[in-house]
Each structure stands twice: as structure tokens, then as C-alpha cells.
C-alpha atoms as a PDB file:
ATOM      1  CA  UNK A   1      75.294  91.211  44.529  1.00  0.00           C
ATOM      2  CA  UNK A   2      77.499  93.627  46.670  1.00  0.00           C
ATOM      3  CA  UNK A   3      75.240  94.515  49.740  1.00  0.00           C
ATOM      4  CA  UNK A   4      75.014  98.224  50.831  1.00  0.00           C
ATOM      5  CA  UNK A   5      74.856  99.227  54.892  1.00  0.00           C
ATOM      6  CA  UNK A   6      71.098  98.995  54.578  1.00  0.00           C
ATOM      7  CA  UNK A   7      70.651  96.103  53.029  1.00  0.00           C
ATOM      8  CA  UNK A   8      73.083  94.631  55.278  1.00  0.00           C
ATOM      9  CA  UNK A   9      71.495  95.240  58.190  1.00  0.00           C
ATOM     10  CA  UNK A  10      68.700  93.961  56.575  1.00  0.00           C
ATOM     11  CA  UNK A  11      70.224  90.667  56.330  1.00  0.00           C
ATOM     12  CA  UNK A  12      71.264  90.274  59.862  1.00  0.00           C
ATOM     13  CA  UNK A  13      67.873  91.526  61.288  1.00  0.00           C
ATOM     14  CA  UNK A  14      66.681  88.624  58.877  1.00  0.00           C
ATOM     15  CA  UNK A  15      68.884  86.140  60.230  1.00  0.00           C
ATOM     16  CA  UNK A  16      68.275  86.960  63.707  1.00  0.00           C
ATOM     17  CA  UNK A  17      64.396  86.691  63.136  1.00  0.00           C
ATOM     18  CA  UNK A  18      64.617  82.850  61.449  1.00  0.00           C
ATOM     19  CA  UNK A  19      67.009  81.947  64.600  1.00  0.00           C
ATOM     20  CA  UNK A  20      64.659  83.554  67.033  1.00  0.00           C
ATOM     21  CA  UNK A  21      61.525  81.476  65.301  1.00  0.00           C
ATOM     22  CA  UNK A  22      63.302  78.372  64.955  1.00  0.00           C
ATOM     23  CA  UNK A  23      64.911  78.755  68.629  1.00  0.00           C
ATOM     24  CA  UNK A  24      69.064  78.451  67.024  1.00  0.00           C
ATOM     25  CA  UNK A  25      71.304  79.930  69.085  1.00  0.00           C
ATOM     26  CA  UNK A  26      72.618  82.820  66.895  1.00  0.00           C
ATOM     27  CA  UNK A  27      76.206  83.625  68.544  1.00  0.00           C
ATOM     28  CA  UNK A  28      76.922  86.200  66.290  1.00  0.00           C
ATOM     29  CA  UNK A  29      76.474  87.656  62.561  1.00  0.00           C
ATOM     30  CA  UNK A  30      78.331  90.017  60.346  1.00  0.00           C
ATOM     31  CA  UNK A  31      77.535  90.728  57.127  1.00  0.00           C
ATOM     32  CA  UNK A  32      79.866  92.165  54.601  1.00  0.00           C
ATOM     33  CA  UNK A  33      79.701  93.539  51.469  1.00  0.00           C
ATOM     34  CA  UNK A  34      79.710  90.428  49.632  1.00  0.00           C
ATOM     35  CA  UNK A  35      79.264  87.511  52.161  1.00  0.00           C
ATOM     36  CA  UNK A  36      77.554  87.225  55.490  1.00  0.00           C
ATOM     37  CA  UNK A  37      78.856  85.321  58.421  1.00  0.00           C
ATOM     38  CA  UNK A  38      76.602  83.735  60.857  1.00  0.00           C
ATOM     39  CA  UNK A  39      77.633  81.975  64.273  1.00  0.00           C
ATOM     40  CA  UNK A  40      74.161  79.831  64.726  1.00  0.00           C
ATOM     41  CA  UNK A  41      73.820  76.352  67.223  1.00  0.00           C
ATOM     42  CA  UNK A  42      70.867  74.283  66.326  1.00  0.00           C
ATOM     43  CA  UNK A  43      69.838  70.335  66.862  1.00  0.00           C
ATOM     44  CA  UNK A  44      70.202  69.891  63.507  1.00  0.00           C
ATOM     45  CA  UNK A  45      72.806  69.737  60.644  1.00  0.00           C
ATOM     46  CA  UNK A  46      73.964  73.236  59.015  1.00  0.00           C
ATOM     47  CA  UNK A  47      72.180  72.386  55.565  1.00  0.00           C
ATOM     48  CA  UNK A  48      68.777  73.210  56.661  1.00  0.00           C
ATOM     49  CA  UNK A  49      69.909  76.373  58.535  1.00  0.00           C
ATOM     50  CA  UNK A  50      71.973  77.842  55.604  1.00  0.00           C
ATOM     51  CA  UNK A  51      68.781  77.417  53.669  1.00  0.00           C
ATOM     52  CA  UNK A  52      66.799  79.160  56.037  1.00  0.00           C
ATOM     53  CA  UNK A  53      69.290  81.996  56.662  1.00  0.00           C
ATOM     54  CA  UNK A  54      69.306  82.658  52.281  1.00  0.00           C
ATOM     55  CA  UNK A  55      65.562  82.412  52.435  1.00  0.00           C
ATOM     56  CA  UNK A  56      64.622  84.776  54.846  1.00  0.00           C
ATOM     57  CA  UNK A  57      67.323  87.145  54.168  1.00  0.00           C
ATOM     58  CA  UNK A  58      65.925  86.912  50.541  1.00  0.00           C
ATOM     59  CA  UNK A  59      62.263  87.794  51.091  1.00  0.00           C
ATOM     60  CA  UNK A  60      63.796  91.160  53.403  1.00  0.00           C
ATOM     61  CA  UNK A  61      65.968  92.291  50.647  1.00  0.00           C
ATOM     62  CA  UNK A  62      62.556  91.692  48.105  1.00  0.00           C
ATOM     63  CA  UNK A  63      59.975  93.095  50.502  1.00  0.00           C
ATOM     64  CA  UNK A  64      62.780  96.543  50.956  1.00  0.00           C
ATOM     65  CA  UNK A  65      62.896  96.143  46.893  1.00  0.00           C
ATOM     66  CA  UNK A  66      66.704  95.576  47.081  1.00  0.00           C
ATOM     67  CA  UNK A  67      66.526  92.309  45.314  1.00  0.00           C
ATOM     68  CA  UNK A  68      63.907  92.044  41.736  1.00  0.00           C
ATOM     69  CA  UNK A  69      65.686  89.109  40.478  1.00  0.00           C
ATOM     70  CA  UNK A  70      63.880  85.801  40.673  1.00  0.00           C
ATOM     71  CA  UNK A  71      66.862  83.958  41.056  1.00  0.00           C
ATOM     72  CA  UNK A  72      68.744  83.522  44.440  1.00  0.00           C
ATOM     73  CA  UNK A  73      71.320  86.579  45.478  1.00  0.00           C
ATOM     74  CA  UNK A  74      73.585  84.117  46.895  1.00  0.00           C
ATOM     75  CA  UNK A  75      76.061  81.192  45.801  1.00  0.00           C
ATOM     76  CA  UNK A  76      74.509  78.054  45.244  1.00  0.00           C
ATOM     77  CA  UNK A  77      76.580  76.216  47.936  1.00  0.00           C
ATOM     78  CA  UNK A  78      77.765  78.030  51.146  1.00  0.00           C
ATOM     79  CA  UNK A  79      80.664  77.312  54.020  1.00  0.00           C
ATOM     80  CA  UNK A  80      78.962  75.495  56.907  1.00  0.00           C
ATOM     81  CA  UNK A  81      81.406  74.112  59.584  1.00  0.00           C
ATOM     82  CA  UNK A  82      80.697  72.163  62.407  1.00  0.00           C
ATOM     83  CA  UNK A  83      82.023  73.687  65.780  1.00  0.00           C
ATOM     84  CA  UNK A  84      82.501  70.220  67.904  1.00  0.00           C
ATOM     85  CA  UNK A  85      83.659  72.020  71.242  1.00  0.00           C
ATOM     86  CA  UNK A  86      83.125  75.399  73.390  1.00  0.00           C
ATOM     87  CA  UNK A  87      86.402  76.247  72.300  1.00  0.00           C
ATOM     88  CA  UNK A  88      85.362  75.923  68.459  1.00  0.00           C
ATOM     89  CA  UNK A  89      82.454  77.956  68.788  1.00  0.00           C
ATOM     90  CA  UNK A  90      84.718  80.619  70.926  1.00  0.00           C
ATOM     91  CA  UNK A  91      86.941  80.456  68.079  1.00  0.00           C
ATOM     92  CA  UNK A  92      84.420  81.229  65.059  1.00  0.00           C
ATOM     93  CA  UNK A  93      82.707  83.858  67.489  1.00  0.00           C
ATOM     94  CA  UNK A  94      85.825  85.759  67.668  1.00  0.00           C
ATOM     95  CA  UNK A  95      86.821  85.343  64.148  1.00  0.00           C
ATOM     96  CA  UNK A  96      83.412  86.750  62.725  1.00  0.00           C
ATOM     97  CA  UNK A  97      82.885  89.559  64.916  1.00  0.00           C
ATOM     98  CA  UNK A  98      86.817  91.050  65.437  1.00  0.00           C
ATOM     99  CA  UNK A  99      88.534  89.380  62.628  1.00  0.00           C
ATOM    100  CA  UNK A 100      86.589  90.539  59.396  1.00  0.00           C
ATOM    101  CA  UNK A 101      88.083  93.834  59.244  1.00  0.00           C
ATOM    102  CA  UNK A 102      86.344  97.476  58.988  1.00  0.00           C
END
């Protein structure tokens, strides 16, 4: 699925939403055409929040009618990293929101 402007921005409003209700941190998000990054702290490991991020993102894209396919838009798997120091998180902040390109 390549996402349009709208239904990008419908993806990060999603994504901030599930961080706000689950109290992440949410440092930053970008999504692209065809892949979304998300800078998000939580007391937990990333498994649970990369499900969370698909699923909510999911039902906004279905409830706009962007996405009529029962199955999942995204890849099965996803990139999570863990960001050990301030300096890590620094990093992956700056990469996602200056280094992704126009």
C-alpha cells in the first residue's frame, strides 16, 4: 500500500492518539509513502507498541475508507530498535524527522 498525504496524516494522528492513551512518549513520527517512522519511549518492549501503532493506524485508514482489505496494510514484521541512551534517542529523533528526505 503506497500512502497518499491524507492518509498519511491519518496515520500519524493515529499514532499519536495510541501513545497519548497508553502514556508512550512519542518523540517524533514521519510517515512516508510506503513506511512510517515512529520515535515512541514506553516501559515496555517495542513488540507490543509496533502492534499497537499497525492497529490503530489500521482502524483510521478503515473508518476514512482508505483501507477495504481484511488483511493487514503493513509487513508482517517491522524494525523496532532499542535506544539505550539520551544520545540514541537524539540520534533516531534527528534521523526521522531531518533525514528522510522531502
Amino acid at each position: 500500500m503506497r500512502l497518499e498525504e491524507q492518509q498519511r496524516l491519518l496515520v500519524e494522528e493515529a499514532i499519536k492518539e495510541i501513545c497519548k492513551k497508553r502514556h508512550w512518549d512519542l518523540w517524533v513520527v514521519n510517515a512516508r509513502t510506503n513506511h512510517i517512522h515512529a520515535v515512541v519511549t514506553a516501559l515496555c518492549k517495542p513488540e507490543p507498541i509496533l502492534t499497537a501503532l499497525k492497529a490503530k493506524a489500521t482502524r483510521k485508514l478503515r473508518e476514512a475508507g482508505y483501507c477495504r482489505n481484511v488483511e493487514s496494510p503493513w509487513a508482517k514484521r517491522g524494525s523496532k530498535k532499542y535506544l539505550w541512551t539520551e544520545q540514541d534517542v537524539i540520534d533516531a529523533v534527528v534521523y526521522v524527522q531531518y533525514e528522510q528526505g522531502d
